[in-house]
PDB file of N, CA and C in Angstrom:
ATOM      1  N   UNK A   1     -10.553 -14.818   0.861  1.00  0.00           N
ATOM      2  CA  UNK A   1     -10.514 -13.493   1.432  1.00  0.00           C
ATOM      3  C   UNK A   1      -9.189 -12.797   1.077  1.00  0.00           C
ATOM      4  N   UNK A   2      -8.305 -13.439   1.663  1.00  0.00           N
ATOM      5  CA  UNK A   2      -6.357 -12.703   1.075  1.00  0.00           C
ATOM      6  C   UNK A   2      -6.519 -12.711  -0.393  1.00  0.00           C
ATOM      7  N   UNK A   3      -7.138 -13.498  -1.228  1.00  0.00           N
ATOM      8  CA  UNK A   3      -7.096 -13.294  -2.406  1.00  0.00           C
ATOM      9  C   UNK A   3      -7.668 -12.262  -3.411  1.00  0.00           C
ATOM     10  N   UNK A   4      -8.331 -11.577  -2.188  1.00  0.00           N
ATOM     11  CA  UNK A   4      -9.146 -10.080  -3.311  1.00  0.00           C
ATOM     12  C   UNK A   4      -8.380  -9.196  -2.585  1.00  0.00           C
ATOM     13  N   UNK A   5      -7.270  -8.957  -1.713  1.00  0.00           N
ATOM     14  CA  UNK A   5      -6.502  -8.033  -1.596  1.00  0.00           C
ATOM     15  C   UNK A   5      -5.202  -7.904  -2.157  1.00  0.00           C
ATOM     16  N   UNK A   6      -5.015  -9.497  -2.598  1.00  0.00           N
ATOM     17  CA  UNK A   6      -3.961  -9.393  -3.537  1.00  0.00           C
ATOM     18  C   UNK A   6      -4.342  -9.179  -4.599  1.00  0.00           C
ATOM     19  N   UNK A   7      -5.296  -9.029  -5.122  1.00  0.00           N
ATOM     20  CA  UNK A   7      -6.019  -8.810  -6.280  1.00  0.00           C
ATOM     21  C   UNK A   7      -5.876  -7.747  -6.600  1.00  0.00           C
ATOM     22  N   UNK A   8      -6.187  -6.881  -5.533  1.00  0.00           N
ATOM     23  CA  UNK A   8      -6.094  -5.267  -5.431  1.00  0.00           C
ATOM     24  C   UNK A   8      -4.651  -4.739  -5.511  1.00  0.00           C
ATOM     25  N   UNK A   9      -3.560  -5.622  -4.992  1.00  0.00           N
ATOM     26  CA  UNK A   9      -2.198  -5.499  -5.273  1.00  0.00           C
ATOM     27  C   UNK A   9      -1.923  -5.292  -6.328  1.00  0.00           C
ATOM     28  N   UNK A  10      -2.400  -6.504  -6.982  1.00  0.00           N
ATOM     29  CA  UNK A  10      -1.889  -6.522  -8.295  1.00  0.00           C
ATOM     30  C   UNK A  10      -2.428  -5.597  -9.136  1.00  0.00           C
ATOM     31  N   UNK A  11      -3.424  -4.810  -8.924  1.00  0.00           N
ATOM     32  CA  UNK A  11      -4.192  -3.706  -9.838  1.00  0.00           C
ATOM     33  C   UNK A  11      -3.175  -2.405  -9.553  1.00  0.00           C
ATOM     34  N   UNK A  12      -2.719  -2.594  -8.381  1.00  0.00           N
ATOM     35  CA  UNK A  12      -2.217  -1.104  -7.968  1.00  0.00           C
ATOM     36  C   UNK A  12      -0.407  -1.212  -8.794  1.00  0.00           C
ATOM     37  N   UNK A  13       0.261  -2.567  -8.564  1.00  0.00           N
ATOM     38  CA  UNK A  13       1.292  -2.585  -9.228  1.00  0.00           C
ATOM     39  C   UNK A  13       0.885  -2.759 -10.635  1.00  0.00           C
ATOM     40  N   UNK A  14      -0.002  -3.247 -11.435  1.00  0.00           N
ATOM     41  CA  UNK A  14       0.220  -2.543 -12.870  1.00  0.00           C
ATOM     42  C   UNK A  14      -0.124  -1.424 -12.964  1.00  0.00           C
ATOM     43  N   UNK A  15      -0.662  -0.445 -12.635  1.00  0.00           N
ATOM     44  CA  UNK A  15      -1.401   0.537 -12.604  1.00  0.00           C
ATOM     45  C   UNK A  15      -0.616   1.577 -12.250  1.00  0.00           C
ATOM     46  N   UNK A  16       0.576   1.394 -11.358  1.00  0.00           N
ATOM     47  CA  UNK A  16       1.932   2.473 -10.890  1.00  0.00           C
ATOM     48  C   UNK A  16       3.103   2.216 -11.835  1.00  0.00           C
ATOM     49  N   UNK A  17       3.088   0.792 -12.196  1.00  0.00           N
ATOM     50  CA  UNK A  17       4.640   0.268 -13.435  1.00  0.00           C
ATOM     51  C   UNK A  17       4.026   1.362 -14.642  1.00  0.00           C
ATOM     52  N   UNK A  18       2.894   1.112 -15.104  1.00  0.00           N
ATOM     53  CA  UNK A  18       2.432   1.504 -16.444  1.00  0.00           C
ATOM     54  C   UNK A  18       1.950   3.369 -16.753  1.00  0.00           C
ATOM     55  N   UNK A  19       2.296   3.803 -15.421  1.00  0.00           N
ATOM     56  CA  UNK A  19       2.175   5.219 -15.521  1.00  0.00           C
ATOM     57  C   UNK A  19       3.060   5.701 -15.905  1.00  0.00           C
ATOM     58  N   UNK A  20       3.114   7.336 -16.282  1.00  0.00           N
ATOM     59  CA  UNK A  20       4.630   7.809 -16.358  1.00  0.00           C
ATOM     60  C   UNK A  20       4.972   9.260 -14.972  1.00  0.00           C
ATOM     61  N   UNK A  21       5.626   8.603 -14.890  1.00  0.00           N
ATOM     62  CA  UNK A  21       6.349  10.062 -14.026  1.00  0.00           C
ATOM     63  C   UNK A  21       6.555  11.277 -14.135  1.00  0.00           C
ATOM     64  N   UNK A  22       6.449  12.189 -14.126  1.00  0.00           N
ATOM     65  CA  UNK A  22       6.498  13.713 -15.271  1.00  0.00           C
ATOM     66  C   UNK A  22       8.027  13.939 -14.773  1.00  0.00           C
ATOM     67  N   UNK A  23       8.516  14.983 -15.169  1.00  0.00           N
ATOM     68  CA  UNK A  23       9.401  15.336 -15.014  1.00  0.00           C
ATOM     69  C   UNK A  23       9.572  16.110 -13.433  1.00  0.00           C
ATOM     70  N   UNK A  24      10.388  16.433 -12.407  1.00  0.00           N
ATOM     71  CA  UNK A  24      10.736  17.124 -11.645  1.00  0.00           C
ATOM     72  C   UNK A  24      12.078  18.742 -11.336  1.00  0.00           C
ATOM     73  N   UNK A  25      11.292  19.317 -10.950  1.00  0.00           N
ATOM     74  CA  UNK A  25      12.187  20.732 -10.714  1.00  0.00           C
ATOM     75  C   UNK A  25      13.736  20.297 -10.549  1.00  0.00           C
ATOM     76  N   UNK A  26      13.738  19.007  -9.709  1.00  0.00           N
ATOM     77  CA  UNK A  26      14.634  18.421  -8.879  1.00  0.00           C
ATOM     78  C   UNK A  26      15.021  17.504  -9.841  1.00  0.00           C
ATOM     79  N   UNK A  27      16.467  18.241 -10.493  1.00  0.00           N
ATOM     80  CA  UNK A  27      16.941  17.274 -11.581  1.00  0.00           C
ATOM     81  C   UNK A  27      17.733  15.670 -11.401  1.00  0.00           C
ATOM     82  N   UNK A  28      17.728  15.685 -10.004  1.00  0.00           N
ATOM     83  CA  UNK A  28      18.645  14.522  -9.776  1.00  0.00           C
ATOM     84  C   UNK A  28      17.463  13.584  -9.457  1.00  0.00           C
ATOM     85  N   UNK A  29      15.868  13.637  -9.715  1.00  0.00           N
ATOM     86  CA  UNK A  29      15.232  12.572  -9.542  1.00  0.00           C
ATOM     87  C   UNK A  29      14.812  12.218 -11.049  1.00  0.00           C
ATOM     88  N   UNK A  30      15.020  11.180 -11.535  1.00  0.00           N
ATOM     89  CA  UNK A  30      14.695  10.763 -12.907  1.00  0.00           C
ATOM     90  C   UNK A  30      13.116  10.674 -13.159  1.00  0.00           C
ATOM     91  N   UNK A  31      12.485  10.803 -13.757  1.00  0.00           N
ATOM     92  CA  UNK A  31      11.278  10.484 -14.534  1.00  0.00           C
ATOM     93  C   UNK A  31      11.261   9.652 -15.606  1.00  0.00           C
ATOM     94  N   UNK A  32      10.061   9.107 -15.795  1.00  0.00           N
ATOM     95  CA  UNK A  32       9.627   8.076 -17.049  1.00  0.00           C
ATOM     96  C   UNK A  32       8.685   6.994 -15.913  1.00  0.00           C
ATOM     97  N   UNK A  33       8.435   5.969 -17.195  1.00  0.00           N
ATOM     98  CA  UNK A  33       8.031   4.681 -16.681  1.00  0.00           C
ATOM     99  C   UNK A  33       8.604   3.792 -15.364  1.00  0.00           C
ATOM    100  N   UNK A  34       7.695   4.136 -14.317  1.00  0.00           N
ATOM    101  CA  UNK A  34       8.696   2.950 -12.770  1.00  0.00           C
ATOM    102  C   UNK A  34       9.101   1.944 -13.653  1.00  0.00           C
ATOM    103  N   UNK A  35       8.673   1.114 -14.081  1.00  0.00           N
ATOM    104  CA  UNK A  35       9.172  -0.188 -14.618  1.00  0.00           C
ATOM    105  C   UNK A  35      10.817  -0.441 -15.264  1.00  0.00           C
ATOM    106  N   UNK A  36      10.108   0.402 -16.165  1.00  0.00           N
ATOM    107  CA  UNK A  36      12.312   1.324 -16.836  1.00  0.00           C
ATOM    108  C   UNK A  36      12.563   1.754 -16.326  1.00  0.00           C
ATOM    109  N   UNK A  37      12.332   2.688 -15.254  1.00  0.00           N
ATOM    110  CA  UNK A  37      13.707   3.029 -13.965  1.00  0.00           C
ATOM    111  C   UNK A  37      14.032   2.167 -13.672  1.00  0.00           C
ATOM    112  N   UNK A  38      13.007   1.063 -12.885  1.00  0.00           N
ATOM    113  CA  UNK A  38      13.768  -0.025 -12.250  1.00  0.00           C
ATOM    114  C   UNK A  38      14.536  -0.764 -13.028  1.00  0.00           C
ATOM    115  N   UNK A  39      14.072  -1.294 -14.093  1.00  0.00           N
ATOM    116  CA  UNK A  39      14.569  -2.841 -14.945  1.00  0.00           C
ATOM    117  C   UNK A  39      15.777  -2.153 -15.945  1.00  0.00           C
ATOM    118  N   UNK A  40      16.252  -0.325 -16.217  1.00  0.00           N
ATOM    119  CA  UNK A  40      16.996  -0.335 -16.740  1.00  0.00           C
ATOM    120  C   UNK A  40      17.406   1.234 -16.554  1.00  0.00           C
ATOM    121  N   UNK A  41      18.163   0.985 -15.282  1.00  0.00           N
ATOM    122  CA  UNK A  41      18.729   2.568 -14.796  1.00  0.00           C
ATOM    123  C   UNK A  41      19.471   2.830 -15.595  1.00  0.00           C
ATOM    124  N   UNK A  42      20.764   2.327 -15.960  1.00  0.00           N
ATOM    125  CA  UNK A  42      21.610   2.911 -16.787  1.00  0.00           C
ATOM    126  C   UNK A  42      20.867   3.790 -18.367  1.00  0.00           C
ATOM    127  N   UNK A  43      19.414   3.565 -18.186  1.00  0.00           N
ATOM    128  CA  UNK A  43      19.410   4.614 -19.203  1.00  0.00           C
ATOM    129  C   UNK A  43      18.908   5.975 -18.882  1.00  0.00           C
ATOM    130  N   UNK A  44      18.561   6.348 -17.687  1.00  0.00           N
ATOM    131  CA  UNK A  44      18.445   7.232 -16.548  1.00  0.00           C
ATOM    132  C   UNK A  44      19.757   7.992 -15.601  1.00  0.00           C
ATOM    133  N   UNK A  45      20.980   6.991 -16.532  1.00  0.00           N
ATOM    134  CA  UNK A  45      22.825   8.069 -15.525  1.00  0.00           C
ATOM    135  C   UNK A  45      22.347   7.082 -14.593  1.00  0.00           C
ATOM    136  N   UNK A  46      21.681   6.451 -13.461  1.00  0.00           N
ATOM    137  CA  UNK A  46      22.055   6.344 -12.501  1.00  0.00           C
ATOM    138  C   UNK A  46      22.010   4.796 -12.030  1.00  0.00           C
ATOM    139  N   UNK A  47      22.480   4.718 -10.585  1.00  0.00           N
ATOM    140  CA  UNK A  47      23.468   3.418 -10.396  1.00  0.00           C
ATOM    141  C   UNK A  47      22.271   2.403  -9.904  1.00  0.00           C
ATOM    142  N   UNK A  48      22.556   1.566 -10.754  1.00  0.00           N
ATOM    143  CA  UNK A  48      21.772  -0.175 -10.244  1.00  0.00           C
ATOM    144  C   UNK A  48      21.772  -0.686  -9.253  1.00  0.00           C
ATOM    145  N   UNK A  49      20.953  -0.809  -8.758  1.00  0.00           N
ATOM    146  CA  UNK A  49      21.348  -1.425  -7.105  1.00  0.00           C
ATOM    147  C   UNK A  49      20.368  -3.000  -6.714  1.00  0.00           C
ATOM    148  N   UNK A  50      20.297  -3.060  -8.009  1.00  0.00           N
ATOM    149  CA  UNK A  50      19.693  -4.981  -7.983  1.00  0.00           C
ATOM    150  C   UNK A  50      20.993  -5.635  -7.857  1.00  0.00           C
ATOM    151  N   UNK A  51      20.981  -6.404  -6.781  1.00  0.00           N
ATOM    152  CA  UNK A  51      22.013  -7.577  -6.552  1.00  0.00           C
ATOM    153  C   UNK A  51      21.433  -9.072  -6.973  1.00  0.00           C
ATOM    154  N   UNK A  52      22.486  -9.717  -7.971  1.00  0.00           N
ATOM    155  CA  UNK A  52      22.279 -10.872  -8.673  1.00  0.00           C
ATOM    156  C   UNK A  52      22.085 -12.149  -7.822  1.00  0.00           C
ATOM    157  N   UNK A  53      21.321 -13.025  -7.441  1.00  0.00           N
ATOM    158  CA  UNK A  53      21.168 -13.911  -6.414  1.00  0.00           C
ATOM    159  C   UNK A  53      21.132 -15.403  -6.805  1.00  0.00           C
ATOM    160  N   UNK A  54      22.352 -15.901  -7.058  1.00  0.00           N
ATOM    161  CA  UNK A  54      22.365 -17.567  -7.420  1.00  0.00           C
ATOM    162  C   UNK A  54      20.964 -18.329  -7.291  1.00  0.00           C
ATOM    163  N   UNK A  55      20.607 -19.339  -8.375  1.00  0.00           N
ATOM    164  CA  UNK A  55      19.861 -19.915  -8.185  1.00  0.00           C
ATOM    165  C   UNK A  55      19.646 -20.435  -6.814  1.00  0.00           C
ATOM    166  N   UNK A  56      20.926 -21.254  -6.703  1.00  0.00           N
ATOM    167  CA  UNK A  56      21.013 -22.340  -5.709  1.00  0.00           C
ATOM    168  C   UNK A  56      20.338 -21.415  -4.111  1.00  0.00           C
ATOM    169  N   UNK A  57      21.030 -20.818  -4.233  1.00  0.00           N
ATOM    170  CA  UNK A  57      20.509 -20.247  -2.626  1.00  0.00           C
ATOM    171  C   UNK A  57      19.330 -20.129  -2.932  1.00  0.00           C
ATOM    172  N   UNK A  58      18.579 -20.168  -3.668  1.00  0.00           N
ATOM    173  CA  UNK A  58      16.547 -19.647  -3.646  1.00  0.00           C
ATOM    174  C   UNK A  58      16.728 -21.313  -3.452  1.00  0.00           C
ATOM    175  N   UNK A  59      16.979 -21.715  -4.014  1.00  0.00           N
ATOM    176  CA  UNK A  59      16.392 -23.462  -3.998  1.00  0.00           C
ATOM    177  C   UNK A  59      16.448 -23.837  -2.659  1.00  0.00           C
ATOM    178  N   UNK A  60      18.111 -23.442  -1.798  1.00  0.00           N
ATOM    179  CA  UNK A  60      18.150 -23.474  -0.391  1.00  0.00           C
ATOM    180  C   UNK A  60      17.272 -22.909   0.424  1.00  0.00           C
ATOM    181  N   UNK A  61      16.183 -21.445   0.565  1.00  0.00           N
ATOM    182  CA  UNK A  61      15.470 -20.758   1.064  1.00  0.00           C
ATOM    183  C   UNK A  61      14.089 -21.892   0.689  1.00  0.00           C
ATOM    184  N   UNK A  62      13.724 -21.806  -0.531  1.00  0.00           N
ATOM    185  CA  UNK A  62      12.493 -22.925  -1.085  1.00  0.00           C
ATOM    186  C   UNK A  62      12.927 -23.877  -0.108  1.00  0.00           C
ATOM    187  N   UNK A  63      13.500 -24.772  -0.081  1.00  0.00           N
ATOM    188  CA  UNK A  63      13.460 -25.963   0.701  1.00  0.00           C
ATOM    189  C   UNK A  63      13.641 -25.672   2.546  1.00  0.00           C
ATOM    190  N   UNK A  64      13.888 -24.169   2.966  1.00  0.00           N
ATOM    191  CA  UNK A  64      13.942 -24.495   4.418  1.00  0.00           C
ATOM    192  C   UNK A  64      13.042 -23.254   5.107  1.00  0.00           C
ATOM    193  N   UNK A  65      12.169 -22.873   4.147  1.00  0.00           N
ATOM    194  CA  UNK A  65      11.162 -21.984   4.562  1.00  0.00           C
ATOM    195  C   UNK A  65       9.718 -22.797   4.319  1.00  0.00           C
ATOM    196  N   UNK A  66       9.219 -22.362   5.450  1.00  0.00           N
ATOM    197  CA  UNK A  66       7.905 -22.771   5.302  1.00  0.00           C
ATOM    198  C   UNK A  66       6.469 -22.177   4.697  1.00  0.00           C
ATOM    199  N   UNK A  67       5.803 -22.950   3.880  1.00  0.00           N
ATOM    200  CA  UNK A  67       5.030 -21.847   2.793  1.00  0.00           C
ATOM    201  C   UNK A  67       3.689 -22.492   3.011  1.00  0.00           C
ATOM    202  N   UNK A  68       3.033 -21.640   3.943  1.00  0.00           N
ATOM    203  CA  UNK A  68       1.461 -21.902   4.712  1.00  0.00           C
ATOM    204  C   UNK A  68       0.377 -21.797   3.288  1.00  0.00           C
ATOM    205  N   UNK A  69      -0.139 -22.502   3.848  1.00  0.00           N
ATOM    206  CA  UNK A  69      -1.829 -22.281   2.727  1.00  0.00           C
ATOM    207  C   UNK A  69      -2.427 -21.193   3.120  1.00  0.00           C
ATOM    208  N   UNK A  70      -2.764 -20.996   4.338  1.00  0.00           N
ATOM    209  CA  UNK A  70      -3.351 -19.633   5.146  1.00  0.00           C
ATOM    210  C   UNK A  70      -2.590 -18.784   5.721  1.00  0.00           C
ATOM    211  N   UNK A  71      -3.641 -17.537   5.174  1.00  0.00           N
ATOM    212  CA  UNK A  71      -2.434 -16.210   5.417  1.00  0.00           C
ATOM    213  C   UNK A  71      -1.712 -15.695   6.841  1.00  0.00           C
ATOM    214  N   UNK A  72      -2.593 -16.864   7.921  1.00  0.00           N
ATOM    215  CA  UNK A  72      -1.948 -16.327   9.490  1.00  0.00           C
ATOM    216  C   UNK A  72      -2.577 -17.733  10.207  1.00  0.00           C
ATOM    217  N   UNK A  73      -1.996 -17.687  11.421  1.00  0.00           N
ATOM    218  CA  UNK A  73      -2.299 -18.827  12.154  1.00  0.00           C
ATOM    219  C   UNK A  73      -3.464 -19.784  12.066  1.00  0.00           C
ATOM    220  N   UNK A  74      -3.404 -21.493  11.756  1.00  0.00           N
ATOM    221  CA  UNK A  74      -4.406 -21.550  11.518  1.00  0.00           C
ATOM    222  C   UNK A  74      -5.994 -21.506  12.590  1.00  0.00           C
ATOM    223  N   UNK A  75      -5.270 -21.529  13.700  1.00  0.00           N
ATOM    224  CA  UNK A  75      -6.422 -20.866  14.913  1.00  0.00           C
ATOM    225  C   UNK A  75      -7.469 -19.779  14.443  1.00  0.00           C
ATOM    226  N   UNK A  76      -6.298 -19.262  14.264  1.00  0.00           N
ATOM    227  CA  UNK A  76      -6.905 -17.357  13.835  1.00  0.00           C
ATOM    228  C   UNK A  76      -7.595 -17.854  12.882  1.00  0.00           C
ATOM    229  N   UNK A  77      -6.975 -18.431  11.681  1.00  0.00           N
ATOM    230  CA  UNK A  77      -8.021 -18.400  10.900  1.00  0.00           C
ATOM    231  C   UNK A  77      -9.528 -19.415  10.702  1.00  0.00           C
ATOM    232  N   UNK A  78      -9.605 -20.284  11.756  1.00  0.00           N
ATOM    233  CA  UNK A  78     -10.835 -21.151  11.548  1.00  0.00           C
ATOM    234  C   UNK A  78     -11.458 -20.161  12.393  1.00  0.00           C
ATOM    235  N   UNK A  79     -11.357 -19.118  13.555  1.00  0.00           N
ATOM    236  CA  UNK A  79     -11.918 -18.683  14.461  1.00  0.00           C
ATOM    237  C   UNK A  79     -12.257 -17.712  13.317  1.00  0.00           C
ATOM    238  N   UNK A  80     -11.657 -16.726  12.365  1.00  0.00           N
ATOM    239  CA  UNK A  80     -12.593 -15.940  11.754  1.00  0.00           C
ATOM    240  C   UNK A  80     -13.359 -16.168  10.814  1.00  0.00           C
ATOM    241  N   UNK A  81     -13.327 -17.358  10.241  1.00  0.00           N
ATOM    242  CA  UNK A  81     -14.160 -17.851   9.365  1.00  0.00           C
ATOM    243  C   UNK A  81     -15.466 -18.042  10.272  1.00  0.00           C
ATOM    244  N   UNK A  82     -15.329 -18.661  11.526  1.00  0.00           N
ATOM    245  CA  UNK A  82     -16.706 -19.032  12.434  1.00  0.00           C
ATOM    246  C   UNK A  82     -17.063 -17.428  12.294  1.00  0.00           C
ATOM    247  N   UNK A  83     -16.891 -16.392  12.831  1.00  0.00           N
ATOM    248  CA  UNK A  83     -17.154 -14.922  12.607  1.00  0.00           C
ATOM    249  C   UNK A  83     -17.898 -14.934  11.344  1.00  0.00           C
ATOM    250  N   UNK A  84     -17.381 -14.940  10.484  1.00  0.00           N
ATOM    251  CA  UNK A  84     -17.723 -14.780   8.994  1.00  0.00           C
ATOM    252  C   UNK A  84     -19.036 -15.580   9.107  1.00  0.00           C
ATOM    253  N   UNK A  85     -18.996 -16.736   9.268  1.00  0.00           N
ATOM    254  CA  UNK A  85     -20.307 -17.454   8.753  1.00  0.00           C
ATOM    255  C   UNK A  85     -21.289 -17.077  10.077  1.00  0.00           C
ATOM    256  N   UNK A  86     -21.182 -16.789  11.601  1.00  0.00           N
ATOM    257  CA  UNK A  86     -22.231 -16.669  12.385  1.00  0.00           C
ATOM    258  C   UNK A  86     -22.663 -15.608  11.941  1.00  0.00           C
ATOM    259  N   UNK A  87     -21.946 -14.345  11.552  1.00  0.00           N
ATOM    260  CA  UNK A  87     -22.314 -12.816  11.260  1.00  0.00           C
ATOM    261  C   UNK A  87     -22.468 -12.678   9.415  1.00  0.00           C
ATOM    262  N   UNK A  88     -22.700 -13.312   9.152  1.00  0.00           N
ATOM    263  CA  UNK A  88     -22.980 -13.665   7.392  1.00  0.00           C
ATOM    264  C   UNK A  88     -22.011 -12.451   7.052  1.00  0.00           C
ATOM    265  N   UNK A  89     -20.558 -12.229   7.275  1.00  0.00           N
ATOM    266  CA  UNK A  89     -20.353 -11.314   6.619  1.00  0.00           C
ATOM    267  C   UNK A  89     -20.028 -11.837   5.059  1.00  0.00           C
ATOM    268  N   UNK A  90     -19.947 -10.577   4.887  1.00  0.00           N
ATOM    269  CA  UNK A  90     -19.534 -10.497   2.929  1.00  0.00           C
ATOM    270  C   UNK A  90     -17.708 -10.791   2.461  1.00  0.00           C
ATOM    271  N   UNK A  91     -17.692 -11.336   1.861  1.00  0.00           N
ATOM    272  CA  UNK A  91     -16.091 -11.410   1.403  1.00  0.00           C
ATOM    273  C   UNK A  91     -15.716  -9.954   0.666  1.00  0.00           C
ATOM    274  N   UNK A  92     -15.024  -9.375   1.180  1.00  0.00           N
ATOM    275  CA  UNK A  92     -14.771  -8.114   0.463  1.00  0.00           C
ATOM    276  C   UNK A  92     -14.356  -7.941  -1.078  1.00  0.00           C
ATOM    277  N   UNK A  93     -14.938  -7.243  -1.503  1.00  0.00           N
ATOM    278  CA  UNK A  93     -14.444  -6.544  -2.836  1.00  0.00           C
ATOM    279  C   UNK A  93     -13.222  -6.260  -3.554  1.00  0.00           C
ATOM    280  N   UNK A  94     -12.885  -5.150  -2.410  1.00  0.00           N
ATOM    281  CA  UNK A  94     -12.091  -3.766  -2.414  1.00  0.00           C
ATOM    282  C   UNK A  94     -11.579  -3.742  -1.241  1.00  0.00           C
ATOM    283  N   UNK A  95      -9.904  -3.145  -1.252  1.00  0.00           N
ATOM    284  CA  UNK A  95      -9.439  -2.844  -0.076  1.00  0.00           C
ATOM    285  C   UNK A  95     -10.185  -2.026   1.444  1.00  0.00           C
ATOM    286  N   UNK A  96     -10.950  -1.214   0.932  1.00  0.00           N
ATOM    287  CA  UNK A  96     -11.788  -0.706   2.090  1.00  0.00           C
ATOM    288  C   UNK A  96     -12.623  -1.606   2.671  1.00  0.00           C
ATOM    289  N   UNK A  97     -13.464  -2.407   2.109  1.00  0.00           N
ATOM    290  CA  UNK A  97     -13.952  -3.395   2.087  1.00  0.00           C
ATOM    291  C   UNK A  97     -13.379  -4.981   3.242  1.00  0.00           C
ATOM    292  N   UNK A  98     -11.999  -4.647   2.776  1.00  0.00           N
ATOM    293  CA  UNK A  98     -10.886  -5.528   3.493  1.00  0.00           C
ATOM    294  C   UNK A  98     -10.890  -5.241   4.661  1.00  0.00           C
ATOM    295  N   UNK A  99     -10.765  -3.818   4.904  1.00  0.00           N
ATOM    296  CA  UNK A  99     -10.119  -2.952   6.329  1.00  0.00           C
ATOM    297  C   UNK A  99     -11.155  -3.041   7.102  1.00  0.00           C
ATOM    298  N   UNK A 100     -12.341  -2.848   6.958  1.00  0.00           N
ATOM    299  CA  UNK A 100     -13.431  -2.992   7.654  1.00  0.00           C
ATOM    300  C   UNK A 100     -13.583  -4.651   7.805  1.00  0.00           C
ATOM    301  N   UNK A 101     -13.815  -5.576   7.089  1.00  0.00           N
ATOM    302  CA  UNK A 101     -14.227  -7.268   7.497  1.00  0.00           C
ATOM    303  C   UNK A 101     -12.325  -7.224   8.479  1.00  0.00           C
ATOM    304  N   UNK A 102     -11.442  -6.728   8.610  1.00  0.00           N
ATOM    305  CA  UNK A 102     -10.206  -6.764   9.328  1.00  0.00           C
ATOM    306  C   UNK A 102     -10.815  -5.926  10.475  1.00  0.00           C
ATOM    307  N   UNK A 103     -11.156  -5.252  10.633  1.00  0.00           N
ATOM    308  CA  UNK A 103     -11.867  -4.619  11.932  1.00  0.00           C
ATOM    309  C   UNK A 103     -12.295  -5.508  12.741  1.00  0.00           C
ATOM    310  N   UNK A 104     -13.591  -5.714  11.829  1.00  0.00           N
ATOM    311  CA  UNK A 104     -14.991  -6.197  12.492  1.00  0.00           C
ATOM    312  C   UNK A 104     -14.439  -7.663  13.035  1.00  0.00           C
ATOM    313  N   UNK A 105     -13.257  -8.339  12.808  1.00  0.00           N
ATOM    314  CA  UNK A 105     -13.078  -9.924  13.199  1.00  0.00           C
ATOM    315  C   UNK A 105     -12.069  -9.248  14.409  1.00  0.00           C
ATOM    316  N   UNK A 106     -11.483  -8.480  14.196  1.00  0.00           N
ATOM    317  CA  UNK A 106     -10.195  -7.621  15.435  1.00  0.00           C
ATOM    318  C   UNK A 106     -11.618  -7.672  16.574  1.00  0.00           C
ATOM    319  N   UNK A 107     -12.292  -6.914  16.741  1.00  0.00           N
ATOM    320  CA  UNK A 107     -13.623  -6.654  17.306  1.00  0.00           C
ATOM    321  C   UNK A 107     -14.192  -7.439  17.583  1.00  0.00           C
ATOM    322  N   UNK A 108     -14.438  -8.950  17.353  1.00  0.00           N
ATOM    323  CA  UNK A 108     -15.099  -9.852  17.836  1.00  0.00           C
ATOM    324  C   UNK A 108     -14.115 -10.413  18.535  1.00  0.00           C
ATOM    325  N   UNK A 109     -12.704 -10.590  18.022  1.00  0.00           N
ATOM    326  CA  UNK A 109     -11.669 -11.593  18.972  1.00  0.00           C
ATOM    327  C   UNK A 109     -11.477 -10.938  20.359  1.00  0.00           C
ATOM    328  N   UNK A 110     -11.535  -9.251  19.968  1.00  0.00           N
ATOM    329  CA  UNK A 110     -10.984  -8.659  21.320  1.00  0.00           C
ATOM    330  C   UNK A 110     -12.176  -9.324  22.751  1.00  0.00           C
ATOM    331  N   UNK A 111     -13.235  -8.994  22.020  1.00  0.00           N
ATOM    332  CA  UNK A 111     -14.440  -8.917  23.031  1.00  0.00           C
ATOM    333  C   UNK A 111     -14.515 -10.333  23.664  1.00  0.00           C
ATOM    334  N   UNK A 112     -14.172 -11.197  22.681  1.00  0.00           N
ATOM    335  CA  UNK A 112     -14.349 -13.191  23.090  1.00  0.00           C
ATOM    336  C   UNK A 112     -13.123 -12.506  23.988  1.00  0.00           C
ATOM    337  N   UNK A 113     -12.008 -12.207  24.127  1.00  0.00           N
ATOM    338  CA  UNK A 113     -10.820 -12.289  24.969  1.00  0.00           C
ATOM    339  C   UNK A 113     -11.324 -11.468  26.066  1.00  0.00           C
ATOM    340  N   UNK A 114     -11.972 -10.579  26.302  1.00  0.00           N
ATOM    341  CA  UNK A 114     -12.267  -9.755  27.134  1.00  0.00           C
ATOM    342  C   UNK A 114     -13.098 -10.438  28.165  1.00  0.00           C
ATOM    343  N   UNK A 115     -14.218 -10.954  27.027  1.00  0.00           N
ATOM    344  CA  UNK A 115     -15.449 -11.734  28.142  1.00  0.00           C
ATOM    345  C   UNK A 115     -15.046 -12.819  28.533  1.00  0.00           C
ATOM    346  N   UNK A 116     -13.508 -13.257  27.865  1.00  0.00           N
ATOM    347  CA  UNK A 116     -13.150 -15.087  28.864  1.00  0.00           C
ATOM    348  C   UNK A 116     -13.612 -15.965  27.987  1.00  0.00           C
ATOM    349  N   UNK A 117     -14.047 -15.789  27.471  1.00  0.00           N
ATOM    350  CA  UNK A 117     -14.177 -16.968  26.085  1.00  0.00           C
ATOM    351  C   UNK A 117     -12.994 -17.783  25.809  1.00  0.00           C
TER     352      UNK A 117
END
């Protein structure tokens, strides 16, 4: 399920890197490719603001962060899968698609909490 919305992520970030920007009235905002603004301001006049981050400290974060298989609690998530399979829903597509099967499980948990379940 998280995996066709990252899916959709990833369509929307190549799809915004690989555009171009037109130009603006407003000369102090640069135009071109997002990608070359970001990865190479200095050819745009203006100032870099990526800070360089030692290996070692990611290796320190990697080793004292915890990196789940499932995208949220695993309660939450065996309880919406039972949703999913009693109500045959569909694995979504498309982000709209997403927002609605994210509804419709919001909507069943509220009501189990409501009725005392």
């Amino acid at each position: 399920m998280w995996y066709v919305v990252q899916e959709n992520l990833n369509d929307v970030i190549l799809s915004w890197n690989s555009h171009r920007i037109r130009p603006s009235t407003n000369e102090r905002v640069p135009h071109g490719r997002p990608m070359v603004l970001y990865n190479m301001p200095a050819l745009y006049g203006v100032e870099d603001y990526k800070h360089h981050v030692d290996s070692r400290q990611i290796d320190v974060c990697n080793r004292e962060c915890i990196f789940r298989q499932r995208p949220c609690d695993e309660t939450v998530y065996d309880l919406c899968e039972m949703y999913v399979a009693d109500l045959q829903l569909a694995q979504p597509s498309n982000a709209a698609d997403a927002r609605v099967l994210y509804e419709t499980l919001r909507n069943c948990i509220r009501q189990d909490l409501d009725s005392g379940l």
